[in-house]
PDB file of N, CA and C in Angstrom:
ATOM      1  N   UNK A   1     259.856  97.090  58.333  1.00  0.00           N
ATOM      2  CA  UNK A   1     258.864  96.975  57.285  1.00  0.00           C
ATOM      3  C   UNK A   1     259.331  97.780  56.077  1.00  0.00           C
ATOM      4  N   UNK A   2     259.008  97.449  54.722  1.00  0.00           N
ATOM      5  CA  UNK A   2     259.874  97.711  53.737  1.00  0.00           C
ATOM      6  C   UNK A   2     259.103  98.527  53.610  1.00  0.00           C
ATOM      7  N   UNK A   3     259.327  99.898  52.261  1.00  0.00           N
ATOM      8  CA  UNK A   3     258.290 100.761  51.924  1.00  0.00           C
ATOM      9  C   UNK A   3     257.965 100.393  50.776  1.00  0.00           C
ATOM     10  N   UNK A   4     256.616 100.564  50.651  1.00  0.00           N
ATOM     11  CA  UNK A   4     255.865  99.694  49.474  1.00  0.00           C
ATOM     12  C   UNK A   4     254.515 100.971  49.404  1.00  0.00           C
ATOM     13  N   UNK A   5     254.316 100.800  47.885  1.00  0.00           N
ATOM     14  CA  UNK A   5     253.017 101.573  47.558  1.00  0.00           C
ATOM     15  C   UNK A   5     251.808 101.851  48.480  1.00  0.00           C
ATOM     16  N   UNK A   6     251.876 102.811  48.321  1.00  0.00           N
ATOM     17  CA  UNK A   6     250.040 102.595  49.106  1.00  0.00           C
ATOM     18  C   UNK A   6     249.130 102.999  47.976  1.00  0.00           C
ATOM     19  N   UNK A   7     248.167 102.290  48.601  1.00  0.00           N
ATOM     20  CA  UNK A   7     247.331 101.955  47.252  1.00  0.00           C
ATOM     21  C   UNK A   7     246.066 101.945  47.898  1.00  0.00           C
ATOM     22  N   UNK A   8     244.830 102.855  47.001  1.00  0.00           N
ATOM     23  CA  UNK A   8     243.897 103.365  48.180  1.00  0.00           C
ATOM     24  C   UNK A   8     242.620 102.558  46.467  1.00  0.00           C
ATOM     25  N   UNK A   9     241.838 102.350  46.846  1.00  0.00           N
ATOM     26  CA  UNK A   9     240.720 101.795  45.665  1.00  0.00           C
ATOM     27  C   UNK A   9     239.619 102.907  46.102  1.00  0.00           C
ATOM     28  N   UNK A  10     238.887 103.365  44.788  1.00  0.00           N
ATOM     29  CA  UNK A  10     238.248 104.596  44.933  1.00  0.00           C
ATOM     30  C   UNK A  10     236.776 104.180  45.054  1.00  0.00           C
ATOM     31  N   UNK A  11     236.593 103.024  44.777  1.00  0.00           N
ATOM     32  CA  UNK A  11     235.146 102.301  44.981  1.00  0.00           C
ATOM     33  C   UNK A  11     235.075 101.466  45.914  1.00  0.00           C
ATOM     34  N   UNK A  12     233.863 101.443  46.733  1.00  0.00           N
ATOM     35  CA  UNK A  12     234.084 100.071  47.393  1.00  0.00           C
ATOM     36  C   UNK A  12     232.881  99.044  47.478  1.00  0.00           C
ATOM     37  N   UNK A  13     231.975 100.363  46.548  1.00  0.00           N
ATOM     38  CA  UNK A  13     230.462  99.318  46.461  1.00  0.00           C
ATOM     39  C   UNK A  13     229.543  98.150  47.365  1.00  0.00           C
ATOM     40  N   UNK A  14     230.212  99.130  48.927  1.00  0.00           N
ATOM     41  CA  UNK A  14     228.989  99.040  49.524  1.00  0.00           C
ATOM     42  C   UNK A  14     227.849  99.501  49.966  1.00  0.00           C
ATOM     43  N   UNK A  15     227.527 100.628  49.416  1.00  0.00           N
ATOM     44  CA  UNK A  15     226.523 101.821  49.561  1.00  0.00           C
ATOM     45  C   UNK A  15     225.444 101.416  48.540  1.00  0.00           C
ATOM     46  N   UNK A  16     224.836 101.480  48.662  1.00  0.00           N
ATOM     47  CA  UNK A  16     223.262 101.541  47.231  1.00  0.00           C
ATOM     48  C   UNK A  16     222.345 102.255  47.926  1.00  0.00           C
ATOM     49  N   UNK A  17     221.174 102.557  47.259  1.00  0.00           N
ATOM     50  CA  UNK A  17     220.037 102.865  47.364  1.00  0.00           C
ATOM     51  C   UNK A  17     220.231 104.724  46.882  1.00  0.00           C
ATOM     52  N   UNK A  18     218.991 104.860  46.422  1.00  0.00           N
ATOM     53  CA  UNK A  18     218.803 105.664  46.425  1.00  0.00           C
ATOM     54  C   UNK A  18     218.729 107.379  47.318  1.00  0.00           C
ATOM     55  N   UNK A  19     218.918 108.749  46.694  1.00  0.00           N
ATOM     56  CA  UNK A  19     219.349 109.810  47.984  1.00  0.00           C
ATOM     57  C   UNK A  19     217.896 109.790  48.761  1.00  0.00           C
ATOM     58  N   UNK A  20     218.715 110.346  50.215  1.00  0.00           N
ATOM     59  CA  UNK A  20     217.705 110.551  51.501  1.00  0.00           C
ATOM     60  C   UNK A  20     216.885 111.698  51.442  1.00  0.00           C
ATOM     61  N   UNK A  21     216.051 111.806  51.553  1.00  0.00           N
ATOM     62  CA  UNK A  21     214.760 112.678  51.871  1.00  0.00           C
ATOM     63  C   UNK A  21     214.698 112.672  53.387  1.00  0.00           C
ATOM     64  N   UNK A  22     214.438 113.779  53.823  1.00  0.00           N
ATOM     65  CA  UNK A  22     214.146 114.326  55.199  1.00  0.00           C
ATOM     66  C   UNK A  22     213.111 113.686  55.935  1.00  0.00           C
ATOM     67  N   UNK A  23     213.089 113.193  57.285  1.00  0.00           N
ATOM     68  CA  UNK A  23     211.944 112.486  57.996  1.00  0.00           C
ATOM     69  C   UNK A  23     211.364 113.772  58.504  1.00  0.00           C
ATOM     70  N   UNK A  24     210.379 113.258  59.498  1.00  0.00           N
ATOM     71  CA  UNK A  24     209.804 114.232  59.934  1.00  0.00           C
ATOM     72  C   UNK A  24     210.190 114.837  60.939  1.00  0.00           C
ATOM     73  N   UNK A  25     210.251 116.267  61.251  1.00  0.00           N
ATOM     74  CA  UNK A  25     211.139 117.181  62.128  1.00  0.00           C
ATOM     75  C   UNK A  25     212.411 117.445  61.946  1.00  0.00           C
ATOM     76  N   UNK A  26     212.476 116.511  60.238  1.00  0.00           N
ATOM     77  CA  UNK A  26     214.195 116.978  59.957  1.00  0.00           C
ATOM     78  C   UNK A  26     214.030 118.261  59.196  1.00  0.00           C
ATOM     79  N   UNK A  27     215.608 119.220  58.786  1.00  0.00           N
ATOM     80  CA  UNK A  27     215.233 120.191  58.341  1.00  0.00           C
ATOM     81  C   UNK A  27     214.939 120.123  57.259  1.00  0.00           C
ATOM     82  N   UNK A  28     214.719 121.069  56.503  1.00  0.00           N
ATOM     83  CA  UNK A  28     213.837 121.608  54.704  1.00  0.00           C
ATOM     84  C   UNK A  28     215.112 121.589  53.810  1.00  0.00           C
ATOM     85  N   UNK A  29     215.181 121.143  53.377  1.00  0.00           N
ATOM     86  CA  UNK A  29     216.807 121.289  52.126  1.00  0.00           C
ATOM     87  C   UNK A  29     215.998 122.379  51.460  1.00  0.00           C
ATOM     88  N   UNK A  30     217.105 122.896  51.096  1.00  0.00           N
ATOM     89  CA  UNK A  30     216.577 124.120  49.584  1.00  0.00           C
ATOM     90  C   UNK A  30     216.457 123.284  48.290  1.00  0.00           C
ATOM     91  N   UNK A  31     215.834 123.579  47.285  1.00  0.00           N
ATOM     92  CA  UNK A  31     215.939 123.353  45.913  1.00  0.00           C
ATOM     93  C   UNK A  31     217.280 123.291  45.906  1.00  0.00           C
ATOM     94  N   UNK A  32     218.264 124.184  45.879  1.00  0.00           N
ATOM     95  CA  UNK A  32     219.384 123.868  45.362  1.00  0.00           C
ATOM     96  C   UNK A  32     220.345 122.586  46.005  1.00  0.00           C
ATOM     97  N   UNK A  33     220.004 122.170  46.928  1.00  0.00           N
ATOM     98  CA  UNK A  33     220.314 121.553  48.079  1.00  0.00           C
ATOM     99  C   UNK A  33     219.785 119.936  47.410  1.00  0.00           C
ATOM    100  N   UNK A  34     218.709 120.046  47.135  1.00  0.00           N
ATOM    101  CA  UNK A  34     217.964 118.821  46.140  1.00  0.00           C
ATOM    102  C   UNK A  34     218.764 118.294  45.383  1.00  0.00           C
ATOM    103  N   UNK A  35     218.921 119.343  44.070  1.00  0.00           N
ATOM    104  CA  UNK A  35     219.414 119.538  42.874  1.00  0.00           C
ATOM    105  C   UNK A  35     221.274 119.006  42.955  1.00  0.00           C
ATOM    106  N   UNK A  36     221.609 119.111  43.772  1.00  0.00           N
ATOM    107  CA  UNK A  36     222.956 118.958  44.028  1.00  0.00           C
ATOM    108  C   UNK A  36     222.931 117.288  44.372  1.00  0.00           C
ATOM    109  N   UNK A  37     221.650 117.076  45.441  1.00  0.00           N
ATOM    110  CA  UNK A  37     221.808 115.906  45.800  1.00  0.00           C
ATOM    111  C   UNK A  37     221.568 114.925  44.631  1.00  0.00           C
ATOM    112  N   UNK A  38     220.790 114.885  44.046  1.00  0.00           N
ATOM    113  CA  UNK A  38     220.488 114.003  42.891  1.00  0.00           C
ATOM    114  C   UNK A  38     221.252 114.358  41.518  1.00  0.00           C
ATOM    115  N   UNK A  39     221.989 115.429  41.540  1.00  0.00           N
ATOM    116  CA  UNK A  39     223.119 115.270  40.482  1.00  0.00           C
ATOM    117  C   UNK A  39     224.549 114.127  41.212  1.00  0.00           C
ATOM    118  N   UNK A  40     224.635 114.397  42.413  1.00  0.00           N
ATOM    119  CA  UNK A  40     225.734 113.399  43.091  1.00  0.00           C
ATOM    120  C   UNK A  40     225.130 112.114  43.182  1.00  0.00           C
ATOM    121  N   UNK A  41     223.887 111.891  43.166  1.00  0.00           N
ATOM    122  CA  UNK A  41     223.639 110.351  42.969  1.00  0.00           C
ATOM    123  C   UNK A  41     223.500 109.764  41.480  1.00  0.00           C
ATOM    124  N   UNK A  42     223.235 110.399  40.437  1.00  0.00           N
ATOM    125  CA  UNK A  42     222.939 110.209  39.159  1.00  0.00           C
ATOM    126  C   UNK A  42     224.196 109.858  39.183  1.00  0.00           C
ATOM    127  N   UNK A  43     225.113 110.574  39.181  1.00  0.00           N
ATOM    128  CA  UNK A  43     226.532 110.493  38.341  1.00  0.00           C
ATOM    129  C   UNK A  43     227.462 109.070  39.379  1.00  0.00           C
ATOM    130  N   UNK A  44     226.844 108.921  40.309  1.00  0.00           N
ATOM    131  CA  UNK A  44     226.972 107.917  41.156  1.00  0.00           C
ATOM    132  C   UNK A  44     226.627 106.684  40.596  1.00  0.00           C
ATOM    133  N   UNK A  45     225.118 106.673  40.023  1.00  0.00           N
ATOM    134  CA  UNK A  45     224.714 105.162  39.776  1.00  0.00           C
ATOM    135  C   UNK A  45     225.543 105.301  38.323  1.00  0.00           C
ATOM    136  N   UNK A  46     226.094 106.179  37.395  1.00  0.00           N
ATOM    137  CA  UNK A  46     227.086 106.134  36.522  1.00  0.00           C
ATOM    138  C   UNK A  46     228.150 105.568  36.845  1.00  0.00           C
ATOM    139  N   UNK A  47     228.739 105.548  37.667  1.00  0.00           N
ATOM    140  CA  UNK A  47     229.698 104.946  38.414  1.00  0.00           C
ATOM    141  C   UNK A  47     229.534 103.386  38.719  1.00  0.00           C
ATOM    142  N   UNK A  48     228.453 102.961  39.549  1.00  0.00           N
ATOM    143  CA  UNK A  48     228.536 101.909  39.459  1.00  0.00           C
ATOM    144  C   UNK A  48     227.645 100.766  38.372  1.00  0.00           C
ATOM    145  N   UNK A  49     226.947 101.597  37.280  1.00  0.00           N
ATOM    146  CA  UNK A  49     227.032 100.649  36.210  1.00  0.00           C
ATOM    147  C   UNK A  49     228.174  99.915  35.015  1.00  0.00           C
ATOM    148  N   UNK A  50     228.924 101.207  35.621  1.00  0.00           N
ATOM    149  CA  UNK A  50     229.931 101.166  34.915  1.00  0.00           C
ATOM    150  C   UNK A  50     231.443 100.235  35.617  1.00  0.00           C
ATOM    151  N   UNK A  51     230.858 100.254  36.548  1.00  0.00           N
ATOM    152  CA  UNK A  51     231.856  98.680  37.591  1.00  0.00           C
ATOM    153  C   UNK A  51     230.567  97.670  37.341  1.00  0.00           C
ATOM    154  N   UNK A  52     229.791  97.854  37.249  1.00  0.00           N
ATOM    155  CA  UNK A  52     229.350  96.209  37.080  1.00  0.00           C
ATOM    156  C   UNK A  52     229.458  96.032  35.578  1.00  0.00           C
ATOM    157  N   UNK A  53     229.547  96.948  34.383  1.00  0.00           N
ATOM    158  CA  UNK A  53     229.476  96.222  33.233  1.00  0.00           C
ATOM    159  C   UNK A  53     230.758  96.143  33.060  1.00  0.00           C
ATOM    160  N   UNK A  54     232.112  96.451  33.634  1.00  0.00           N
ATOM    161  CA  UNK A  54     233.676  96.183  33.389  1.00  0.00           C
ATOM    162  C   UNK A  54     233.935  94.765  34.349  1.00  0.00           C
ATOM    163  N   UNK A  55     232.985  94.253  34.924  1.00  0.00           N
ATOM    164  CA  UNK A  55     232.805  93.326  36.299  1.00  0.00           C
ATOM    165  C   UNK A  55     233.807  91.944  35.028  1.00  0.00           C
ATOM    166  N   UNK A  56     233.365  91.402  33.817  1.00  0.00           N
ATOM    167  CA  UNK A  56     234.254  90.589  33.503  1.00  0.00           C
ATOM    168  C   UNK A  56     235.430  90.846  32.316  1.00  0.00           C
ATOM    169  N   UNK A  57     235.379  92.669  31.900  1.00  0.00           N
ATOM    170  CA  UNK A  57     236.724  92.548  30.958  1.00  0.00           C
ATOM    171  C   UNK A  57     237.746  93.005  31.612  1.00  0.00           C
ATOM    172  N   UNK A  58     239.238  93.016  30.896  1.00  0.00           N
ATOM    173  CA  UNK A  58     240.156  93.071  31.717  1.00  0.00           C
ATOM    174  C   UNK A  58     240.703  94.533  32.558  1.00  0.00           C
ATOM    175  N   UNK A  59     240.066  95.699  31.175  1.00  0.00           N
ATOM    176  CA  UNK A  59     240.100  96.753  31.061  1.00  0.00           C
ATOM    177  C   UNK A  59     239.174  97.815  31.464  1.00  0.00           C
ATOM    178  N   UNK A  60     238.849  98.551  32.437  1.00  0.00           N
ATOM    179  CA  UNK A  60     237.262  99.582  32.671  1.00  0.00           C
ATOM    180  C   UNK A  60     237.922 100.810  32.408  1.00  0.00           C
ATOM    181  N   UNK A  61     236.682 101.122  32.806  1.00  0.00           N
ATOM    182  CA  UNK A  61     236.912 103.127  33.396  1.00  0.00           C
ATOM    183  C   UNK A  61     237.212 103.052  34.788  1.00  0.00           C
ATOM    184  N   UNK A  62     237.307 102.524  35.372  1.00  0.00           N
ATOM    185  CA  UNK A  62     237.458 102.940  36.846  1.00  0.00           C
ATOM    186  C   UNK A  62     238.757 102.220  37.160  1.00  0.00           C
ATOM    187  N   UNK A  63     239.925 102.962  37.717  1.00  0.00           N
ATOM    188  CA  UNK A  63     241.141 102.306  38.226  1.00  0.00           C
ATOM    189  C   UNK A  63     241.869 102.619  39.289  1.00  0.00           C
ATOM    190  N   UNK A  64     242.485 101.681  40.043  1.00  0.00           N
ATOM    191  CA  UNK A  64     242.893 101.786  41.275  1.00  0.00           C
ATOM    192  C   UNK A  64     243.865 102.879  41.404  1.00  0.00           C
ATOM    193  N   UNK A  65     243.835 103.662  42.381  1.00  0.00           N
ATOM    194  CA  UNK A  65     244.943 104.563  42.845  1.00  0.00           C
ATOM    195  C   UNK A  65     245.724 104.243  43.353  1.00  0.00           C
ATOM    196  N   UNK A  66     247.492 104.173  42.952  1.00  0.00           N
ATOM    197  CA  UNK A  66     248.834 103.696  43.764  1.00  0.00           C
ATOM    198  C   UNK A  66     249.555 105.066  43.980  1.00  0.00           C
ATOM    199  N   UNK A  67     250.287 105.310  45.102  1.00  0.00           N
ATOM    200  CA  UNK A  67     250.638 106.344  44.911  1.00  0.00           C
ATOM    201  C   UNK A  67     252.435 105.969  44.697  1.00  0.00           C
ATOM    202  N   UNK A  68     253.073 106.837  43.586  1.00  0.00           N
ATOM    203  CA  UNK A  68     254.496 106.482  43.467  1.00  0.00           C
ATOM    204  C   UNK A  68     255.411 106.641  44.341  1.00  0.00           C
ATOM    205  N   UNK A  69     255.176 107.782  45.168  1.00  0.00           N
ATOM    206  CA  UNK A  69     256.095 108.286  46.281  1.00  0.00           C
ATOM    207  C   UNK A  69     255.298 108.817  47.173  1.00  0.00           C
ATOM    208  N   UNK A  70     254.968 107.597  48.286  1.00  0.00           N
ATOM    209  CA  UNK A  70     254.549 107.311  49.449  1.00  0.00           C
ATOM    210  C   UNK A  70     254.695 108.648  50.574  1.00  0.00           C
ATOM    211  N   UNK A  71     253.873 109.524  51.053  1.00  0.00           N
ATOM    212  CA  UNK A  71     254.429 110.669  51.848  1.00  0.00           C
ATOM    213  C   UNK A  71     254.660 110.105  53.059  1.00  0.00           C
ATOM    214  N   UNK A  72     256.101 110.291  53.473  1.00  0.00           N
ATOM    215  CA  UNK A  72     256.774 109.563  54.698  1.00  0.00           C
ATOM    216  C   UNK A  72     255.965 110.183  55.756  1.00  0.00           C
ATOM    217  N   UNK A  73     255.474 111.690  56.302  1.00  0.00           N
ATOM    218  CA  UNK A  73     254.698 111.615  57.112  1.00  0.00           C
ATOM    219  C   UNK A  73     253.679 111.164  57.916  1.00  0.00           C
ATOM    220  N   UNK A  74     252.629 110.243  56.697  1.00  0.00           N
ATOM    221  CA  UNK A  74     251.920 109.463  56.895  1.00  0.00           C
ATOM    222  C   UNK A  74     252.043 107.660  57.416  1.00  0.00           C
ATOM    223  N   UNK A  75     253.552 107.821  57.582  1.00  0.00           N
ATOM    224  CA  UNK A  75     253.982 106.050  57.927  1.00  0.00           C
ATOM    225  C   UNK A  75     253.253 105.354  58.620  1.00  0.00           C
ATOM    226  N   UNK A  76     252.674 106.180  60.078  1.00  0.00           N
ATOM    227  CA  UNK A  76     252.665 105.640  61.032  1.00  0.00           C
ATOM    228  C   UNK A  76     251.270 106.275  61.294  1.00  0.00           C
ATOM    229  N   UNK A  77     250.240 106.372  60.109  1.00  0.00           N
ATOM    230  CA  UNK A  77     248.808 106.407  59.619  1.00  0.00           C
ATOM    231  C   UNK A  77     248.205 105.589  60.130  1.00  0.00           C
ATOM    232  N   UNK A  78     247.166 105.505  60.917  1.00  0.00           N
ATOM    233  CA  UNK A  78     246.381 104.551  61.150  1.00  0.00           C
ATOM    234  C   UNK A  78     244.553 104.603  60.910  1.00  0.00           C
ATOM    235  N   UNK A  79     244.139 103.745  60.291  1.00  0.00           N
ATOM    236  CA  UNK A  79     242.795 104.176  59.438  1.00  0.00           C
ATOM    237  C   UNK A  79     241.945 104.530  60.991  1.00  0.00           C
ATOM    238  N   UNK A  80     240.828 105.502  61.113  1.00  0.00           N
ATOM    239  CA  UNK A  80     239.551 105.546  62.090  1.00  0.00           C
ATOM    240  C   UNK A  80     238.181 105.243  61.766  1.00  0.00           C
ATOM    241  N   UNK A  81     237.754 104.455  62.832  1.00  0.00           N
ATOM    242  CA  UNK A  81     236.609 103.546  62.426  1.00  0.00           C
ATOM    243  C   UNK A  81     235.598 104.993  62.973  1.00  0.00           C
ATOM    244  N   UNK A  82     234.788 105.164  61.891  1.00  0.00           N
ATOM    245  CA  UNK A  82     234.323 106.076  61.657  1.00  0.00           C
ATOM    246  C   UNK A  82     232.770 106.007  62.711  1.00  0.00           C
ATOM    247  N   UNK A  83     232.078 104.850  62.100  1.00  0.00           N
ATOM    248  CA  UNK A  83     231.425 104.354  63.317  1.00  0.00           C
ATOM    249  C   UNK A  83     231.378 104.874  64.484  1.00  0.00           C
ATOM    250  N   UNK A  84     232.293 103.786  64.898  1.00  0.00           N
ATOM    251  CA  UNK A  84     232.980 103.758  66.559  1.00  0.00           C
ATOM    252  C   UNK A  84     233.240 105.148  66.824  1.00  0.00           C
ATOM    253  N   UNK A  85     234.261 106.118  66.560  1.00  0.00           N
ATOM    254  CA  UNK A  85     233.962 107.041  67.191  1.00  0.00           C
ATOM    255  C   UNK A  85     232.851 108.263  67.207  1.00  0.00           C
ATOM    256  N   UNK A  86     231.847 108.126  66.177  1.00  0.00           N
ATOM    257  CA  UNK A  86     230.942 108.329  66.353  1.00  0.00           C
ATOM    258  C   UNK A  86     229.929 107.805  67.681  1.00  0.00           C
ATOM    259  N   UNK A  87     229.841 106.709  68.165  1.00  0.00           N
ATOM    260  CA  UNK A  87     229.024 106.009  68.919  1.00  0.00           C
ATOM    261  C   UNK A  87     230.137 106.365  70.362  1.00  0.00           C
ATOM    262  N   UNK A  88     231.443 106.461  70.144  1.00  0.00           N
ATOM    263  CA  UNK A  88     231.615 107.031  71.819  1.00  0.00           C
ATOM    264  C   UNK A  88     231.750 108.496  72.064  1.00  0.00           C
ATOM    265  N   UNK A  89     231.411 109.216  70.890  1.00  0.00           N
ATOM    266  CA  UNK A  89     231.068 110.710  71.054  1.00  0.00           C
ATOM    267  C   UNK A  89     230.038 110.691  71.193  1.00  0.00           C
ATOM    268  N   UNK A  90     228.710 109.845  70.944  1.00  0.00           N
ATOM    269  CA  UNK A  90     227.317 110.301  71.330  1.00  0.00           C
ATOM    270  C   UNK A  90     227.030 109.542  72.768  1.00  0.00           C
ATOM    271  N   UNK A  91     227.689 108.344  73.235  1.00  0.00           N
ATOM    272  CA  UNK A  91     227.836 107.937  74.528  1.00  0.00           C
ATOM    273  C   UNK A  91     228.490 109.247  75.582  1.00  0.00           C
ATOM    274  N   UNK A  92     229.571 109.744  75.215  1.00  0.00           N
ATOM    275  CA  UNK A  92     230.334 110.847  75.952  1.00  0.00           C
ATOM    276  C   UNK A  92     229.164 112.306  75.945  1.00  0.00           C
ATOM    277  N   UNK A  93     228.380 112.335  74.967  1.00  0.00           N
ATOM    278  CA  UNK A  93     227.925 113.819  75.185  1.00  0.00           C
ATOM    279  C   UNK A  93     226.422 113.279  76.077  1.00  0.00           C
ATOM    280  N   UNK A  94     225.996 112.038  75.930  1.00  0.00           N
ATOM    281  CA  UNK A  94     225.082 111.537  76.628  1.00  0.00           C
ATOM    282  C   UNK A  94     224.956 111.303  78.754  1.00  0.00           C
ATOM    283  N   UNK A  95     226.387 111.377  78.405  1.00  0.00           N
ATOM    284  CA  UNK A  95     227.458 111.229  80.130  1.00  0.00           C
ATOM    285  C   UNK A  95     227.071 112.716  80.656  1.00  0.00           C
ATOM    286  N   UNK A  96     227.640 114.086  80.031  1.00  0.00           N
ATOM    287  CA  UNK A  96     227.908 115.037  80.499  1.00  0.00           C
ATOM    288  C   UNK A  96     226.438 115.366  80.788  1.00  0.00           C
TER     289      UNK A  96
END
């Protein structure tokens, strides 16, 4: 296999909705804890108005990441389904 760019896209715009608020018996965020959260979503829905209004010119603000020189350590990288091992770590601690 030849070596070729890797190239990672920094959006993937499948997430929406608005930040989570605590159910009941979850814990108390602090104010600052708030404040943090809804500055990371503000600047978020900045983000994706700004991919949907570049959605038909050729040119945006938002651009793909290539990297020029590929770190050979990582060759033999393989992505983890984040999910999945979530769901057989809560199956496994459910076993013990």
């Amino acid at each position: 296999m030849a070596s070729s760019p890797v190239s990672r896209v920094v959006y993937n715009g499948k997430r929406s909705g608005g930040p989570r608020s605590p159910g009941a018996g979850s814990e108390i965020f602090t104010p600052a804890h708030e404040e943090n959260v809804r500055f990371i979503y503000e600047a978020w829905q900045c983000v994706e108005r700004d991919l949907r209004s570049q959605m038909g010119s050729e040119r945006g603000l938002v651009e793909e990441y290539v990297e020029k020189m590929p770190n050979p350590s990582l060759k033999a990288f393989k992505p983890v389904d984040l999910g999945d091992l979530k769901r057989r770590n809560t199956q496994d601690a459910k076993k013990s």
